[in-house]
PDB file of N, CA and C in Angstrom:
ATOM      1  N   UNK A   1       0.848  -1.173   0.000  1.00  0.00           N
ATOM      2  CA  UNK A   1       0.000   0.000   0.000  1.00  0.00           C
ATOM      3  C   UNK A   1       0.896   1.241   0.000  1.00  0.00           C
ATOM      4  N   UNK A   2       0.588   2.064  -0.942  1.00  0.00           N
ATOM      5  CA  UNK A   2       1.262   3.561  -0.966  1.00  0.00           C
ATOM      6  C   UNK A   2       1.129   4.554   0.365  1.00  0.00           C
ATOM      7  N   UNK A   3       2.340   4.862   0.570  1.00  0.00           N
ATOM      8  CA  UNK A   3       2.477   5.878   1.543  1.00  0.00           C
ATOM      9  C   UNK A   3       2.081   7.225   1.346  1.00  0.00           C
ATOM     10  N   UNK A   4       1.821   8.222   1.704  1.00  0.00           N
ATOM     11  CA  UNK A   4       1.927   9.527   1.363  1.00  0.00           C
ATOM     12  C   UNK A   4       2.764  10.015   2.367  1.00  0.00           C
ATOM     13  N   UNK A   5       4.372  11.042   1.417  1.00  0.00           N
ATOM     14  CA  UNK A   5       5.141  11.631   1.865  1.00  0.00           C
ATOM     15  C   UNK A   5       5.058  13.454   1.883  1.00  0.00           C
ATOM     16  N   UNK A   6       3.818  13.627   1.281  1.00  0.00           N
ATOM     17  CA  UNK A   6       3.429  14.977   1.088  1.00  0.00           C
ATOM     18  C   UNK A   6       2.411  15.126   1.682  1.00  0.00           C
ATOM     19  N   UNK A   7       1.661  16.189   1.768  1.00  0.00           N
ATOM     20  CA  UNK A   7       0.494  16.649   2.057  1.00  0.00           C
ATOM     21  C   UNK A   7       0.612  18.382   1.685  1.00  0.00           C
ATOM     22  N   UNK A   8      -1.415  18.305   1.887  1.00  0.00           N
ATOM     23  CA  UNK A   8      -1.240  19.862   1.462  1.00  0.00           C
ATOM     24  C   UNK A   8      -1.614  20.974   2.881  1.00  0.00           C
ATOM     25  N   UNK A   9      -0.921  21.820   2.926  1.00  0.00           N
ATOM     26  CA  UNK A   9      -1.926  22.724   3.545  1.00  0.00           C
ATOM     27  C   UNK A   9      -2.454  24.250   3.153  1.00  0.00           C
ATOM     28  N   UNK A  10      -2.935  24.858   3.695  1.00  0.00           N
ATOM     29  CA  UNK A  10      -3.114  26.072   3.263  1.00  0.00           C
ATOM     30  C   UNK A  10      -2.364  27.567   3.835  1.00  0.00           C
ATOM     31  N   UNK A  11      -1.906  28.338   3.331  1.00  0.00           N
ATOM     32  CA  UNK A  11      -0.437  29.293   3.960  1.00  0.00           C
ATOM     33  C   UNK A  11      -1.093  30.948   2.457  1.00  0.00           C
ATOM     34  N   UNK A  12      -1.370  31.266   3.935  1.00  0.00           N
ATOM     35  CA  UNK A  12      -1.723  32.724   2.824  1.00  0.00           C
ATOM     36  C   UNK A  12      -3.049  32.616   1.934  1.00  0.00           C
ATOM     37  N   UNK A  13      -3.503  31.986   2.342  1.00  0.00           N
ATOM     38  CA  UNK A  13      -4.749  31.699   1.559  1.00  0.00           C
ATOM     39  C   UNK A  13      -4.207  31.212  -0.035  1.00  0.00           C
ATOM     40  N   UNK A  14      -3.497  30.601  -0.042  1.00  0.00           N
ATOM     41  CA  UNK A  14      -3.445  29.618  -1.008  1.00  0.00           C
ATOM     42  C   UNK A  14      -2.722  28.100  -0.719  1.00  0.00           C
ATOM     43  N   UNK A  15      -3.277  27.174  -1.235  1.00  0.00           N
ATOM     44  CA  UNK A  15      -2.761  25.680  -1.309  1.00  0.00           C
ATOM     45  C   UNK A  15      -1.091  25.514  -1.497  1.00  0.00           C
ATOM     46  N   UNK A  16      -0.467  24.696  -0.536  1.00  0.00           N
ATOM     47  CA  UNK A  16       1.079  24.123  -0.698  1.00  0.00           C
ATOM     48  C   UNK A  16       1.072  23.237  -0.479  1.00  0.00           C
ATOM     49  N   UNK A  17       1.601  21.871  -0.958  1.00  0.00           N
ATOM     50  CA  UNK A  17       2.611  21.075  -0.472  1.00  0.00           C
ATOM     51  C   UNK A  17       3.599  20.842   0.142  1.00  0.00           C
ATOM     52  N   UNK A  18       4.165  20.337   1.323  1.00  0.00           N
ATOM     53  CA  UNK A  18       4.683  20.302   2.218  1.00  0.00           C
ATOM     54  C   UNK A  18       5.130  18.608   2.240  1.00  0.00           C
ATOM     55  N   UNK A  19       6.962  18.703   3.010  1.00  0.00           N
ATOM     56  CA  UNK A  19       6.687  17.187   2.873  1.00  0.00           C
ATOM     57  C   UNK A  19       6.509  16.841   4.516  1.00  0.00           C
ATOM     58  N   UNK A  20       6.535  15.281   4.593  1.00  0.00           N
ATOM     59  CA  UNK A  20       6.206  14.959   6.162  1.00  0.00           C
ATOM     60  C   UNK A  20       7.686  15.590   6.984  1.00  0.00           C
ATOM     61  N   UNK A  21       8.344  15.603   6.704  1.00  0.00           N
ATOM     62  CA  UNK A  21       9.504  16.500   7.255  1.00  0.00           C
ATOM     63  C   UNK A  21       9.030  18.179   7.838  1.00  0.00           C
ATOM     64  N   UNK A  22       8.706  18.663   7.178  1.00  0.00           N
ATOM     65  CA  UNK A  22       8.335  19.873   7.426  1.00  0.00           C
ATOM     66  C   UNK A  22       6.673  19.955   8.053  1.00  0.00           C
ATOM     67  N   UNK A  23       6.213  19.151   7.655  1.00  0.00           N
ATOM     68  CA  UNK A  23       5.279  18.830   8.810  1.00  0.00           C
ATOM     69  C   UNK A  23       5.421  18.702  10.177  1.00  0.00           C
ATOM     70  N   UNK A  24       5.625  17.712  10.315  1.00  0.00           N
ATOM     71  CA  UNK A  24       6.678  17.683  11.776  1.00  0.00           C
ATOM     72  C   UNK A  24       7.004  18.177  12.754  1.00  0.00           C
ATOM     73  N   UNK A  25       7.591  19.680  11.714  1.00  0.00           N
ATOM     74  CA  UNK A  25       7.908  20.796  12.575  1.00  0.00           C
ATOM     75  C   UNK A  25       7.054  21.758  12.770  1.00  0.00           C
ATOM     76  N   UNK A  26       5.924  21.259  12.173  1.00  0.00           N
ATOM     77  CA  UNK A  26       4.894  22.391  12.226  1.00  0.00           C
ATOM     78  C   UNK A  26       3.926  22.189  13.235  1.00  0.00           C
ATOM     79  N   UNK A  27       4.103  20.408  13.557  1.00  0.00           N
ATOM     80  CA  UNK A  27       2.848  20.102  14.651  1.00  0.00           C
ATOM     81  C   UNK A  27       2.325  20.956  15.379  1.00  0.00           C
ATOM     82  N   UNK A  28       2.776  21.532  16.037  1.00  0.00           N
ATOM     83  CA  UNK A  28       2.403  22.051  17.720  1.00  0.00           C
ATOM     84  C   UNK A  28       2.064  23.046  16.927  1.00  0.00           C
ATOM     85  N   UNK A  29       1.972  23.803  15.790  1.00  0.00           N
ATOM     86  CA  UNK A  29       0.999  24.700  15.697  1.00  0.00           C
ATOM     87  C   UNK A  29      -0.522  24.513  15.200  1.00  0.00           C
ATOM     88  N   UNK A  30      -0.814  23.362  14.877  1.00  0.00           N
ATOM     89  CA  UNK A  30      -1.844  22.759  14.473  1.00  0.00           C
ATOM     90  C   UNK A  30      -2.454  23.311  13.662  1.00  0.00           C
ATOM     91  N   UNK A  31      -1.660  22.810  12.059  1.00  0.00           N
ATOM     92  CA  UNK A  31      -2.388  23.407  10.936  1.00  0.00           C
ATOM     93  C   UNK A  31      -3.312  21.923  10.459  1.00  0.00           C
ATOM     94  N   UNK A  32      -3.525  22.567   9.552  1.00  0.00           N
ATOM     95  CA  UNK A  32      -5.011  21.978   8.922  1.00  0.00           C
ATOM     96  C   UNK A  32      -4.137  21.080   7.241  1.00  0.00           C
ATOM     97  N   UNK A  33      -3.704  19.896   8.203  1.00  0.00           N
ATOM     98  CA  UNK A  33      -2.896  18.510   7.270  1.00  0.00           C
ATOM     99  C   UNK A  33      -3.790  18.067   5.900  1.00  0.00           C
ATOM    100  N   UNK A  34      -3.880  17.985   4.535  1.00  0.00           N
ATOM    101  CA  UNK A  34      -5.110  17.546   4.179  1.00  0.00           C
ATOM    102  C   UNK A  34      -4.012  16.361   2.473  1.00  0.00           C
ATOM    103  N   UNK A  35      -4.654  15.098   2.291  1.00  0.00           N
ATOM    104  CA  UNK A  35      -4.432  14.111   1.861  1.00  0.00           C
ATOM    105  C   UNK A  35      -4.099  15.128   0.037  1.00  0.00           C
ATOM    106  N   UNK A  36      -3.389  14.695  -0.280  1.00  0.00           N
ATOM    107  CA  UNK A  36      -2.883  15.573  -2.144  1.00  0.00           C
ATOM    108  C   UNK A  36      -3.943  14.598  -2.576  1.00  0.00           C
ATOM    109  N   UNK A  37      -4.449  13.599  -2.358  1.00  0.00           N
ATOM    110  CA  UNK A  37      -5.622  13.031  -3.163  1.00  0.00           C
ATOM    111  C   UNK A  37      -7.104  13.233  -2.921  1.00  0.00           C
ATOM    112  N   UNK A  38      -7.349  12.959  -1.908  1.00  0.00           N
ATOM    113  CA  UNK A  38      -8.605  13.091  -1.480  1.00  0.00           C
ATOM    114  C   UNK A  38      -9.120  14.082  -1.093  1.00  0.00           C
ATOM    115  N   UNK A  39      -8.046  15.393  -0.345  1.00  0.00           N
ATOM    116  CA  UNK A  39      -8.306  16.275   0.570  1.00  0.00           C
ATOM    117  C   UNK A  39      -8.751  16.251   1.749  1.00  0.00           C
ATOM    118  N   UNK A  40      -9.246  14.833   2.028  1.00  0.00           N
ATOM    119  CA  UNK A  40      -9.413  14.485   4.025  1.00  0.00           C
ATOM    120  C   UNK A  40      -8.247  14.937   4.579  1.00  0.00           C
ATOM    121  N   UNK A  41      -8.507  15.362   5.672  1.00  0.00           N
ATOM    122  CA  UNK A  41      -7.322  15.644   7.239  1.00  0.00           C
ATOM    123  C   UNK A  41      -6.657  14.217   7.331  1.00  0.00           C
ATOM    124  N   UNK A  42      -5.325  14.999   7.357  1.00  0.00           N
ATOM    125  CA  UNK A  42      -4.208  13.850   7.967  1.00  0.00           C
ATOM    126  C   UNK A  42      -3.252  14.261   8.851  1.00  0.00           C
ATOM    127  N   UNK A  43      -2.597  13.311   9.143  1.00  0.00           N
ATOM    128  CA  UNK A  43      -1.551  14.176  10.528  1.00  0.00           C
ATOM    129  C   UNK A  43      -0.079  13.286  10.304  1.00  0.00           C
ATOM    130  N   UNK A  44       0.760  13.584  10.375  1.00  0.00           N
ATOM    131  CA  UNK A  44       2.244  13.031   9.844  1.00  0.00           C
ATOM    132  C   UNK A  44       2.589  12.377  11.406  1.00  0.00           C
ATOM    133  N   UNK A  45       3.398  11.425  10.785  1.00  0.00           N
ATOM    134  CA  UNK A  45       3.799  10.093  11.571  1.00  0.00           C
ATOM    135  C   UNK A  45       5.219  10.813  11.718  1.00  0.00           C
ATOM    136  N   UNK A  46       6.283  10.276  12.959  1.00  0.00           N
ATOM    137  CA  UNK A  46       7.681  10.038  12.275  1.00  0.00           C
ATOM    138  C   UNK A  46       7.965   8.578  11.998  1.00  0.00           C
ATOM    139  N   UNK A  47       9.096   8.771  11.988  1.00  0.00           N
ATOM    140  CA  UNK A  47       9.794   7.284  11.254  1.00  0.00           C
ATOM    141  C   UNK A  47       9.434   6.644  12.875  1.00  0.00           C
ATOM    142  N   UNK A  48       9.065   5.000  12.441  1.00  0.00           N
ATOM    143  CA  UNK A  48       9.101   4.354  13.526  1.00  0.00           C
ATOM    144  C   UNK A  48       9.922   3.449  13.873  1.00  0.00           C
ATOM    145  N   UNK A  49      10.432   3.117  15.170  1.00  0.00           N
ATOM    146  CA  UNK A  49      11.382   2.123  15.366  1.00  0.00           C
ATOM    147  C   UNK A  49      11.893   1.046  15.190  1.00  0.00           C
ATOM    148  N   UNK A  50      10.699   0.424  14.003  1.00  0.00           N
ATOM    149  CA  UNK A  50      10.482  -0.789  13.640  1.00  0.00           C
ATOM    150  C   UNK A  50      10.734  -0.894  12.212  1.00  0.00           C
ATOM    151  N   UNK A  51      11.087   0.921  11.835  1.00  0.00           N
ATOM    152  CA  UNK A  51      11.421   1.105  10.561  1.00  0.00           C
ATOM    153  C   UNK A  51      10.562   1.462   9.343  1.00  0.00           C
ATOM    154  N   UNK A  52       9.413   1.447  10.263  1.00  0.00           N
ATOM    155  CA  UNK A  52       8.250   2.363   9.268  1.00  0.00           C
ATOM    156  C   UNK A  52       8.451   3.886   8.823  1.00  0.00           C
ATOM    157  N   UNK A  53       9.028   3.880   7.681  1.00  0.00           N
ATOM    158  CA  UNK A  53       9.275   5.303   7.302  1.00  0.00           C
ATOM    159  C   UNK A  53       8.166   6.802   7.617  1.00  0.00           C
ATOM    160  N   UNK A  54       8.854   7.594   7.925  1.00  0.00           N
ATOM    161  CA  UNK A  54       7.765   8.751   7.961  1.00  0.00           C
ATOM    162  C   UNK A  54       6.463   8.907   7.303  1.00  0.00           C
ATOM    163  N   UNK A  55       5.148   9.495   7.598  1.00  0.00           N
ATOM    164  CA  UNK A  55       4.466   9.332   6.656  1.00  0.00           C
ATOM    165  C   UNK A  55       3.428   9.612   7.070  1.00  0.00           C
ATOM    166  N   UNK A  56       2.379  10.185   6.071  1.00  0.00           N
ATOM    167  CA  UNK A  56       0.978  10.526   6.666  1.00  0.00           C
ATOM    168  C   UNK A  56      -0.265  10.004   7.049  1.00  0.00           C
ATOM    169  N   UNK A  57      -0.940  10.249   7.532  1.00  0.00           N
ATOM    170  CA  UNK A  57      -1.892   8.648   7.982  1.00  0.00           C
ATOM    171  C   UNK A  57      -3.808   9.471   8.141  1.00  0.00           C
ATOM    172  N   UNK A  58      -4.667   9.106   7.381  1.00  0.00           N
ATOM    173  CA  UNK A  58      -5.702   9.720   7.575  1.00  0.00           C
ATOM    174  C   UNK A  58      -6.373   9.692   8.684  1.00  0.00           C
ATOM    175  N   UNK A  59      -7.053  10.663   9.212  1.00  0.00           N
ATOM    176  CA  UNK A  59      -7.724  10.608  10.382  1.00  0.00           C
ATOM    177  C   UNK A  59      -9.019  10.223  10.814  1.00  0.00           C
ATOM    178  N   UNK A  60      -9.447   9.640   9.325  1.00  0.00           N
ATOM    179  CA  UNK A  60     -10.733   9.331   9.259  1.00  0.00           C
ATOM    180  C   UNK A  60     -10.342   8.100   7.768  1.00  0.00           C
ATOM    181  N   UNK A  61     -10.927   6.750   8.140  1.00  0.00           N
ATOM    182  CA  UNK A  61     -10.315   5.921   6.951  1.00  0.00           C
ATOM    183  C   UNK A  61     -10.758   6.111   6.139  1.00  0.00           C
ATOM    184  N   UNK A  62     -10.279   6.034   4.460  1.00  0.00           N
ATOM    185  CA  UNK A  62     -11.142   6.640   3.533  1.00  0.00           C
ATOM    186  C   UNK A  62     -10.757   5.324   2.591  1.00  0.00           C
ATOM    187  N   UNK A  63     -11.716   4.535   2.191  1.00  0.00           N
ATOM    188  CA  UNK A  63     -11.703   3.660   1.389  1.00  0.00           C
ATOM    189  C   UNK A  63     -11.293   3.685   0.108  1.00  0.00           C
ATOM    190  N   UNK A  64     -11.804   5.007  -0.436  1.00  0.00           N
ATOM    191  CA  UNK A  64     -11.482   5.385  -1.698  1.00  0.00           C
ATOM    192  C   UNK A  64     -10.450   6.272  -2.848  1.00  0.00           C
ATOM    193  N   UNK A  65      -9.872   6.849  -0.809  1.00  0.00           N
ATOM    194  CA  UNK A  65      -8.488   7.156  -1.173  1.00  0.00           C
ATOM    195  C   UNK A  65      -7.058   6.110  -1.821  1.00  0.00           C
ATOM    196  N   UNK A  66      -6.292   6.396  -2.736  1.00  0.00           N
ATOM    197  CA  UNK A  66      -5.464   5.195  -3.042  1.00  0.00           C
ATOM    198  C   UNK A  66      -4.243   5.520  -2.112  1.00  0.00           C
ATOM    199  N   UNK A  67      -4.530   6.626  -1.177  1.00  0.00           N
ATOM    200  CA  UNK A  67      -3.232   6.790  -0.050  1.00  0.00           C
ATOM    201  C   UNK A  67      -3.674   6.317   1.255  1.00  0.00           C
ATOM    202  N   UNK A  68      -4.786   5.516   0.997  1.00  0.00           N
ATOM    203  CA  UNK A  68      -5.387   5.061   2.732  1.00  0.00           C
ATOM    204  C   UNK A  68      -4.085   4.064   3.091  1.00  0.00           C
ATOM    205  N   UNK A  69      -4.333   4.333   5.025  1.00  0.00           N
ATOM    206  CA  UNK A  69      -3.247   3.673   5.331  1.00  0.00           C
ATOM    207  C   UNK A  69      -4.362   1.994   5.399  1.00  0.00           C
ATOM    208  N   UNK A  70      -3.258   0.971   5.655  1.00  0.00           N
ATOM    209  CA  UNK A  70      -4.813  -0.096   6.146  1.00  0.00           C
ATOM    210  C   UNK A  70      -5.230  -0.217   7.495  1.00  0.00           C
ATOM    211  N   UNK A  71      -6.786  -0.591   6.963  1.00  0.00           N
ATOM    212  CA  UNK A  71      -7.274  -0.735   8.569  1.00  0.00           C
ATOM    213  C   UNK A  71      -6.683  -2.230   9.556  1.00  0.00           C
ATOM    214  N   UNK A  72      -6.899  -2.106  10.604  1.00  0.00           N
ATOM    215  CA  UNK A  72      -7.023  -2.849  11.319  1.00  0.00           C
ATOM    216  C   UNK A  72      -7.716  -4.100  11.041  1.00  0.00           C
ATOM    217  N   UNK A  73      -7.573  -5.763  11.250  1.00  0.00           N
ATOM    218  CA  UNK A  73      -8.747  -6.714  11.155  1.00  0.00           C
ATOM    219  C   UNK A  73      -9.085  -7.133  12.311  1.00  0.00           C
TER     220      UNK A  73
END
């Protein structure tokens, strides 16, 4: 399953891309994360210890996104 290493947000009243890196650093101000495909809210991961690369993860599962992370069984 595809990761998403980008996302968009909004800065000046217009749309950017941003990668999960610079996300990151933006947490604690709590902007408004949104999927380059779908446009649902997402919120950036870091890399995990187990070696799961950085990455964005929706906050609401979206089936029809092709950047959904997978659910749970």
């Amino acid at each position: 399953m595809p990761q998403s290493t980008t996302c968009e947000i909004t800065e000046g009243g217009k749309q950017k891309r941003i990668s999960v890196t610079d996300a990151l650093g933006l947490k604690d101000s709590q902007p408004n994360f949104r999927c380059i495909e779908c446009h649902q809210r997402v919120r950036p991961h870091r890399r995990g210890k187990n070696g799961m690369a950085a990455h964005f993860e929706h906050l609401v599962w979206n089936a029809k996104c092709p950047l959904r992370q997978k659910r749970a069984a």
